[in-house]
Each structure stands twice: as structure tokens, then as C-alpha cells.
C-alpha atoms as a PDB file:
ATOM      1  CA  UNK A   1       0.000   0.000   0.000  1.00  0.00           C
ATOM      2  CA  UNK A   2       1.511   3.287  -1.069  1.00  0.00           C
ATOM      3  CA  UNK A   3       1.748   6.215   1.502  1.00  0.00           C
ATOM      4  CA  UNK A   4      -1.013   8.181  -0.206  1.00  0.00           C
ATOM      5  CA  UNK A   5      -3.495   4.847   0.737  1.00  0.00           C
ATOM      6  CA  UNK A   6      -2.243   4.917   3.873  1.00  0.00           C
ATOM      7  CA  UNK A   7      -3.053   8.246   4.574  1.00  0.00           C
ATOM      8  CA  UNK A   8      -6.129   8.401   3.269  1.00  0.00           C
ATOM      9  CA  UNK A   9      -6.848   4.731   5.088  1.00  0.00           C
ATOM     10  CA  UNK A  10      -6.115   6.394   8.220  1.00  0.00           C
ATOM     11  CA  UNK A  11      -8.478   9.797   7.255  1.00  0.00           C
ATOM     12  CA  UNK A  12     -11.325   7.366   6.715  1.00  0.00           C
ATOM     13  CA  UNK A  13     -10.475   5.707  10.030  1.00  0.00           C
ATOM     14  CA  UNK A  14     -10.387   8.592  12.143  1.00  0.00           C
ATOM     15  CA  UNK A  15     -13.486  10.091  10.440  1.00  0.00           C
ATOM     16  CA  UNK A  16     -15.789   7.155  11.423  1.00  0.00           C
ATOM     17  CA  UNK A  17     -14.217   6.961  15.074  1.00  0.00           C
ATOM     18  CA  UNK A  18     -14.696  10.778  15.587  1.00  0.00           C
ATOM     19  CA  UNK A  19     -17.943  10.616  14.150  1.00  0.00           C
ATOM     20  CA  UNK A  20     -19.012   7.750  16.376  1.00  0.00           C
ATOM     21  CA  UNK A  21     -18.141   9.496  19.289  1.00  0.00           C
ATOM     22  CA  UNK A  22     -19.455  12.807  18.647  1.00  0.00           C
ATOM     23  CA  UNK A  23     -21.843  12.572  16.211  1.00  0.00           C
ATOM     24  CA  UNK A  24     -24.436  11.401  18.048  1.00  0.00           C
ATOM     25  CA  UNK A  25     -25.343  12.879  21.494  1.00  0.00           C
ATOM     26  CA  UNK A  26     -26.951  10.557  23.471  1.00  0.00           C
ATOM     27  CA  UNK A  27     -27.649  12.163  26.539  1.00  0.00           C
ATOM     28  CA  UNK A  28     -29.514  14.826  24.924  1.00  0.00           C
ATOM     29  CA  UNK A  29     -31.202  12.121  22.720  1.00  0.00           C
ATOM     30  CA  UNK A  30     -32.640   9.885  25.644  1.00  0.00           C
ATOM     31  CA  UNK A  31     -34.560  13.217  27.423  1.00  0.00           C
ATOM     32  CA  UNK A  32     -36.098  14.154  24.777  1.00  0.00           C
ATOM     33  CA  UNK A  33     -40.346  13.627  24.639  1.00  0.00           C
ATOM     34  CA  UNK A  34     -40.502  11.015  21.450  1.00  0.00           C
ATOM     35  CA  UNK A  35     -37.987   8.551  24.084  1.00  0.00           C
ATOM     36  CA  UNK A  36     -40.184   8.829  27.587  1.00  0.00           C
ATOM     37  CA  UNK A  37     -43.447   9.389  26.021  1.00  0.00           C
ATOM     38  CA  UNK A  38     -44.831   8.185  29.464  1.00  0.00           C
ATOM     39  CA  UNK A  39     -43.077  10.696  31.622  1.00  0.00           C
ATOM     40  CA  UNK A  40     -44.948  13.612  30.875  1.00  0.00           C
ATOM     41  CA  UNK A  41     -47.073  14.401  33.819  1.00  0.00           C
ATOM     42  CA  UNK A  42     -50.397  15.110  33.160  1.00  0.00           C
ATOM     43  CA  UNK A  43     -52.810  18.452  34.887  1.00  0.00           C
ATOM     44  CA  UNK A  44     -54.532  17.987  37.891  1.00  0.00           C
ATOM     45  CA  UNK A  45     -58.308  18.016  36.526  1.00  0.00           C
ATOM     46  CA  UNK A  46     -60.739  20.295  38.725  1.00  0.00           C
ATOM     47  CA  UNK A  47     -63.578  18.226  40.303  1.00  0.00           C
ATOM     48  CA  UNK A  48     -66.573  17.456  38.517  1.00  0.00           C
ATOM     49  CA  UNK A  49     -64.807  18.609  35.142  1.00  0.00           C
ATOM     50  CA  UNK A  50     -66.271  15.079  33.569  1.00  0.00           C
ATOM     51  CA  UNK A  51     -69.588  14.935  33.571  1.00  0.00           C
ATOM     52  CA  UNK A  52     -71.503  12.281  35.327  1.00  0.00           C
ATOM     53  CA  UNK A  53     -74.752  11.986  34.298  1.00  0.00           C
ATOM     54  CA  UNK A  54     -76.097  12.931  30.572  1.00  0.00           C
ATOM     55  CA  UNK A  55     -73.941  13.276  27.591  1.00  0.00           C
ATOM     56  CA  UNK A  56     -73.870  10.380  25.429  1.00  0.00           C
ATOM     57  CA  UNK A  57     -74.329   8.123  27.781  1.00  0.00           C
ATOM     58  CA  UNK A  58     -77.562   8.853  28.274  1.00  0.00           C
ATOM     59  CA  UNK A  59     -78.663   9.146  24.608  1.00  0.00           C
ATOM     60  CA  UNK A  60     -77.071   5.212  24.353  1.00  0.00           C
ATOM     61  CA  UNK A  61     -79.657   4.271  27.592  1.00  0.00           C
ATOM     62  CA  UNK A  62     -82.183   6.031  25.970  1.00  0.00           C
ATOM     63  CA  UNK A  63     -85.121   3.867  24.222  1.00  0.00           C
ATOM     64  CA  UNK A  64     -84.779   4.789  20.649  1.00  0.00           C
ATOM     65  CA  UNK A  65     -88.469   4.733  20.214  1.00  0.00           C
ATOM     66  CA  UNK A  66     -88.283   8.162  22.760  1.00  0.00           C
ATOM     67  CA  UNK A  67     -86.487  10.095  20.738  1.00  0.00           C
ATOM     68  CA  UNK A  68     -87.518  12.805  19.154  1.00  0.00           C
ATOM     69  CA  UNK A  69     -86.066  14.958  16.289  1.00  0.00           C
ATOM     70  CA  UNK A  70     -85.646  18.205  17.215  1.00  0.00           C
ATOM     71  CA  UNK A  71     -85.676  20.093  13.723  1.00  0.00           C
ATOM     72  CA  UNK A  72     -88.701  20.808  12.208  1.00  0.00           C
ATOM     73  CA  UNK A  73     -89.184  18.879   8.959  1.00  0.00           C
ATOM     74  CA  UNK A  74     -88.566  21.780   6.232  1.00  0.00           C
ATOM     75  CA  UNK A  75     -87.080  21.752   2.853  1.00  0.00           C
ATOM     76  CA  UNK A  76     -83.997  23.562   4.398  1.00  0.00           C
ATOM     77  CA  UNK A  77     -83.673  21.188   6.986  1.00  0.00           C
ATOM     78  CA  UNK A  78     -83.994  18.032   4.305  1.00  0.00           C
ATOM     79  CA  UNK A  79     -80.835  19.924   2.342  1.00  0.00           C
ATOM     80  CA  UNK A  80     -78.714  19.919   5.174  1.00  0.00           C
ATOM     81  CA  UNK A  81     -79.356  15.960   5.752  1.00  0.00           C
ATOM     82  CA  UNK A  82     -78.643  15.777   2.189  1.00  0.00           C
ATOM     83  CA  UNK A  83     -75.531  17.245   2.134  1.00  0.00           C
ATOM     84  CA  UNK A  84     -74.576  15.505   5.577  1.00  0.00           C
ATOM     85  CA  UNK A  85     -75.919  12.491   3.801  1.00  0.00           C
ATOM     86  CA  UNK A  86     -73.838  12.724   0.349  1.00  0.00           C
ATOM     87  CA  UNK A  87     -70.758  13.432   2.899  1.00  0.00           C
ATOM     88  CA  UNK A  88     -70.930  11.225   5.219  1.00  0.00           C
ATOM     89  CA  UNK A  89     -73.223   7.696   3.660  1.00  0.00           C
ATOM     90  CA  UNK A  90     -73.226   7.526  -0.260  1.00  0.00           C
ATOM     91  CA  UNK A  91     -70.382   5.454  -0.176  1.00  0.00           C
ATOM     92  CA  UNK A  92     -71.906   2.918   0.889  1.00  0.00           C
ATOM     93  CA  UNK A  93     -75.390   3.487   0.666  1.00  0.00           C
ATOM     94  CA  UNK A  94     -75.675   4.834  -2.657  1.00  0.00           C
ATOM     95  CA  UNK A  95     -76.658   7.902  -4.340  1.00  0.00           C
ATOM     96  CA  UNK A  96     -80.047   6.382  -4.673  1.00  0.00           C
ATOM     97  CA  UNK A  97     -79.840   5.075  -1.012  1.00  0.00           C
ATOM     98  CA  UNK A  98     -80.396   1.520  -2.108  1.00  0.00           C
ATOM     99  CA  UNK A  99     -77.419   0.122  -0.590  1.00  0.00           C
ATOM    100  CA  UNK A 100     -75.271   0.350  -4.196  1.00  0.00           C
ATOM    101  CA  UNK A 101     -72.651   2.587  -3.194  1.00  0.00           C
ATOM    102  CA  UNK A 102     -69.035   2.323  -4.203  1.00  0.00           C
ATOM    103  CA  UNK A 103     -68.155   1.080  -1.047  1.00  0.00           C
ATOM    104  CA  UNK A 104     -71.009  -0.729  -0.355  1.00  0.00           C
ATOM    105  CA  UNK A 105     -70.595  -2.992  -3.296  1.00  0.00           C
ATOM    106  CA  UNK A 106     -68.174  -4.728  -2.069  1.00  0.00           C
ATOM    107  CA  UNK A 107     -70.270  -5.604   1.324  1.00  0.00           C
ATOM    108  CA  UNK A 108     -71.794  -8.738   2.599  1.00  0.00           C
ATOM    109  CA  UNK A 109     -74.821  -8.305   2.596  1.00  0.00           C
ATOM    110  CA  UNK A 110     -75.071  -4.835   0.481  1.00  0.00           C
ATOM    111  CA  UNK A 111     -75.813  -2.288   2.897  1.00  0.00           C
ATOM    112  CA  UNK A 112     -79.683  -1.587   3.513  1.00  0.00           C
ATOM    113  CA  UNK A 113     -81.456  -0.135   1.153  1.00  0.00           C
ATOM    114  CA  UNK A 114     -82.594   2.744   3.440  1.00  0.00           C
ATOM    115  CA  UNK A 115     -85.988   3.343   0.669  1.00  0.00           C
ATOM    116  CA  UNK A 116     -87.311   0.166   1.726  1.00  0.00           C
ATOM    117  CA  UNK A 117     -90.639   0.471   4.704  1.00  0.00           C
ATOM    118  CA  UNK A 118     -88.159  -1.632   6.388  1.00  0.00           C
ATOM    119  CA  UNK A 119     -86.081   1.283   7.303  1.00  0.00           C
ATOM    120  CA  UNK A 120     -88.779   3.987   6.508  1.00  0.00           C
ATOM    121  CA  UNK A 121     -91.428   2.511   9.318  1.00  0.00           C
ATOM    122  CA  UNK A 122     -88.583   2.808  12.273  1.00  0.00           C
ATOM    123  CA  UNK A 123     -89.095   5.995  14.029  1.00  0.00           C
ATOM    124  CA  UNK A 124     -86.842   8.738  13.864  1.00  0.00           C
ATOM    125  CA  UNK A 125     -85.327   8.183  17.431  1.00  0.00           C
ATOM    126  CA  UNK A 126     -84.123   4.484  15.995  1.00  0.00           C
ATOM    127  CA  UNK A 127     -82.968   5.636  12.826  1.00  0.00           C
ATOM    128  CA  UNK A 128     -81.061   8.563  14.856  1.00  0.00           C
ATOM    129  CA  UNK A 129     -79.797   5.745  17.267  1.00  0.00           C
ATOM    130  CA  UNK A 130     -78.187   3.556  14.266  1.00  0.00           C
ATOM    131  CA  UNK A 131     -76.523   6.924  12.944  1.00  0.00           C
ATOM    132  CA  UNK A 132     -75.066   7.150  16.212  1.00  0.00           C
ATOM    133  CA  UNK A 133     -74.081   4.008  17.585  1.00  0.00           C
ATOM    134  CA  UNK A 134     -73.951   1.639  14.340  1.00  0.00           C
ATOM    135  CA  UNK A 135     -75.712  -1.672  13.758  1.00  0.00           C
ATOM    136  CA  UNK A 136     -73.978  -4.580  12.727  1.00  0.00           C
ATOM    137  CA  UNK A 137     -71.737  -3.679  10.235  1.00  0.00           C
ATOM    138  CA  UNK A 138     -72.439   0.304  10.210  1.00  0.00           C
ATOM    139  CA  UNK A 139     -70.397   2.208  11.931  1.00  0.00           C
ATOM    140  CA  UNK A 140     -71.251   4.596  14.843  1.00  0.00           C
ATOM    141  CA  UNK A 141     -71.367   7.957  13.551  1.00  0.00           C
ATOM    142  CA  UNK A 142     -71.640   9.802  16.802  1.00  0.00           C
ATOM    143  CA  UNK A 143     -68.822  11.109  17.497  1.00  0.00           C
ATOM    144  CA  UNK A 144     -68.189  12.029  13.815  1.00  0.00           C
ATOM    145  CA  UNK A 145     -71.249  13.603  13.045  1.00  0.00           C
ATOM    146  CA  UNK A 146     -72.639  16.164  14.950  1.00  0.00           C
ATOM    147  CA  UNK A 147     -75.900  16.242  16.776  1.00  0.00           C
ATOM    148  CA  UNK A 148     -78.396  17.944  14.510  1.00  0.00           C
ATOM    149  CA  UNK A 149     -76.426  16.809  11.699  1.00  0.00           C
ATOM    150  CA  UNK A 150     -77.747  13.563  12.364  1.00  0.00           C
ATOM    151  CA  UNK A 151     -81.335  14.543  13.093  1.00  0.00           C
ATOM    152  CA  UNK A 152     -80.949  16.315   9.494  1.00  0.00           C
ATOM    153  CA  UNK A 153     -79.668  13.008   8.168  1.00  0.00           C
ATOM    154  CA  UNK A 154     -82.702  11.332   9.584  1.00  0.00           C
ATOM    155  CA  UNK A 155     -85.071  13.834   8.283  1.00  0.00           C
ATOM    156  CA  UNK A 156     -83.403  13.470   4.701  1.00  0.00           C
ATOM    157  CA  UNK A 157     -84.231   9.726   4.850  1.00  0.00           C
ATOM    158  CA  UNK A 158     -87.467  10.439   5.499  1.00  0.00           C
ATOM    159  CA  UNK A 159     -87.649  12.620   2.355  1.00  0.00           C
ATOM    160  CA  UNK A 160     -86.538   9.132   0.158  1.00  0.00           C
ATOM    161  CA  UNK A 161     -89.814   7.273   1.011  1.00  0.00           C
ATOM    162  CA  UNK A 162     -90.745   5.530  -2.042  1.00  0.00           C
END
């Protein structure tokens, strides 16, 4: 090996040791968040900050059949549930709502067809309910949806009745 390889041999060398030992500073490394994820304390919480009684855990002991929509049935209100519908359903249910949607397709069973006096007969409390907090294979929408969202949903539905 000439003296030039040598050189350059022991460059290389003394790179990678140098680099080894400072290159990478481990004692800042292991404080940082990303390494003790669990070490972060959390806020004392005031009392009665969570509520106890109502909230959604009284809409899911509810009886469905109780419910009532709160919106008015208007053509304004049937728009909104349209729009929350084509946002939110027609992927599986269709743009027809017979259960054909892209999605949906490739279900099953096809998703219901939501024209059908199946569906249309259920009262508007149980058809909230399912929006909500899913049946079989659908999905709760509750906490993705808002409230009156839903009820506008619902009222859209309605609108569909063959």
C-alpha cells in the first residue's frame, strides 16, 4: 500500500471513530419527549370537570323509540341531511340510497337499502340511534357527526320514502 493509501486509510479511520463518538449525542437524545413518552405528567383536573350523568351516555340508555327529532321537517332542513348524507353515507349506501354505493358494493350483505318500509317505518329516534351508535356492520357515527347533523340526516331519509 503506497503512503497516499495509507493516509487516506487512516483519514477514513479517524473520520468514522470521531464521528461515532461525537456525532451522536446521546444524553440529549434519551430526554427528549418522542424517548419517555410516558413521563410527561399530566394536569390535575378540577372536580366534577367530567360529567356524570347525561352526555352520550344517556342518549345510548335512551329507548330509541323516545327520541324525538328536534328540527322541524322543512325543505332547508332536508338539504342539510342531504348534504350531511352525500358526505358522510353515499359510499356505501348509494346515491339512490339503495345500498349500491361504491363502497357498499363490495359488502356482505349490500348495505340496507334505506328506501325500503323496512327502514322507513322505524321511528326517527331508531334511525337517529343507528346513525349514532352503528348496527352490525355500520359504523357509529356519533362522534363524527354532529348532533343535529344527524337529526338532518334522519329527516333526509325520510324525504326518500318511495
Amino acid at each position: 500500500m503506497t503512503v497516499e493509501g495509507k493516509l487516506v486509510s487512516r483519514l477514513v479511520i479517524s473520520f468514522f471513530l470521531l464521528s461515532s463518538l461525537f456525532g451522536c449525542d446521546y444524553g440529549r437524545m434519551k430526554d427528549q419527549e418522542a424517548i419517555q413518552t410516558y413521563g410527561t405528567q399530566l394536569p390535575e383536573m378540577p372536580e366534577k370537570t367530567v360529567p356524570v350523568t347525561g352526555g352520550i351516555q344517556a342518549l345510548k340508555d335512551a329507548t330509541p323509540e323516545r327520541l324525538r327529532n328536534p328540527l322541524r321537517y322543512a325543505e332547508e332542513t332536508v338539504r342539510q341531511g342531504k348534504a350531511g348524507y352525500e358526505h358522510y353515507c353515499v359510499m356505501c349506501h348509494g346515491a339512490k340510497a339503495d345500498g349500491n354505493g361504491t363502497v357498499g358494493q363490495s359488502f356482505f350483505s349490500l348495505p340496507t337499502n334505506l328506501t325500503i318500509p323496512y327502514v322507513q317505518n322505524q321511528s326517527d329516534g331508531r334511525l337517529f340511534h343507528t346513525v349514532t351508535f352503528g348496527l352490525k356492520r355500520h359504523p357509529g357515527l356519533g362522534f363524527i357527526i354532529a348532533g343535529n347533523d344527524r337529526w338532518a340526516i334522519v329527516h333526509y331519509v325520510r324525504s326518500l320514502k318511495k
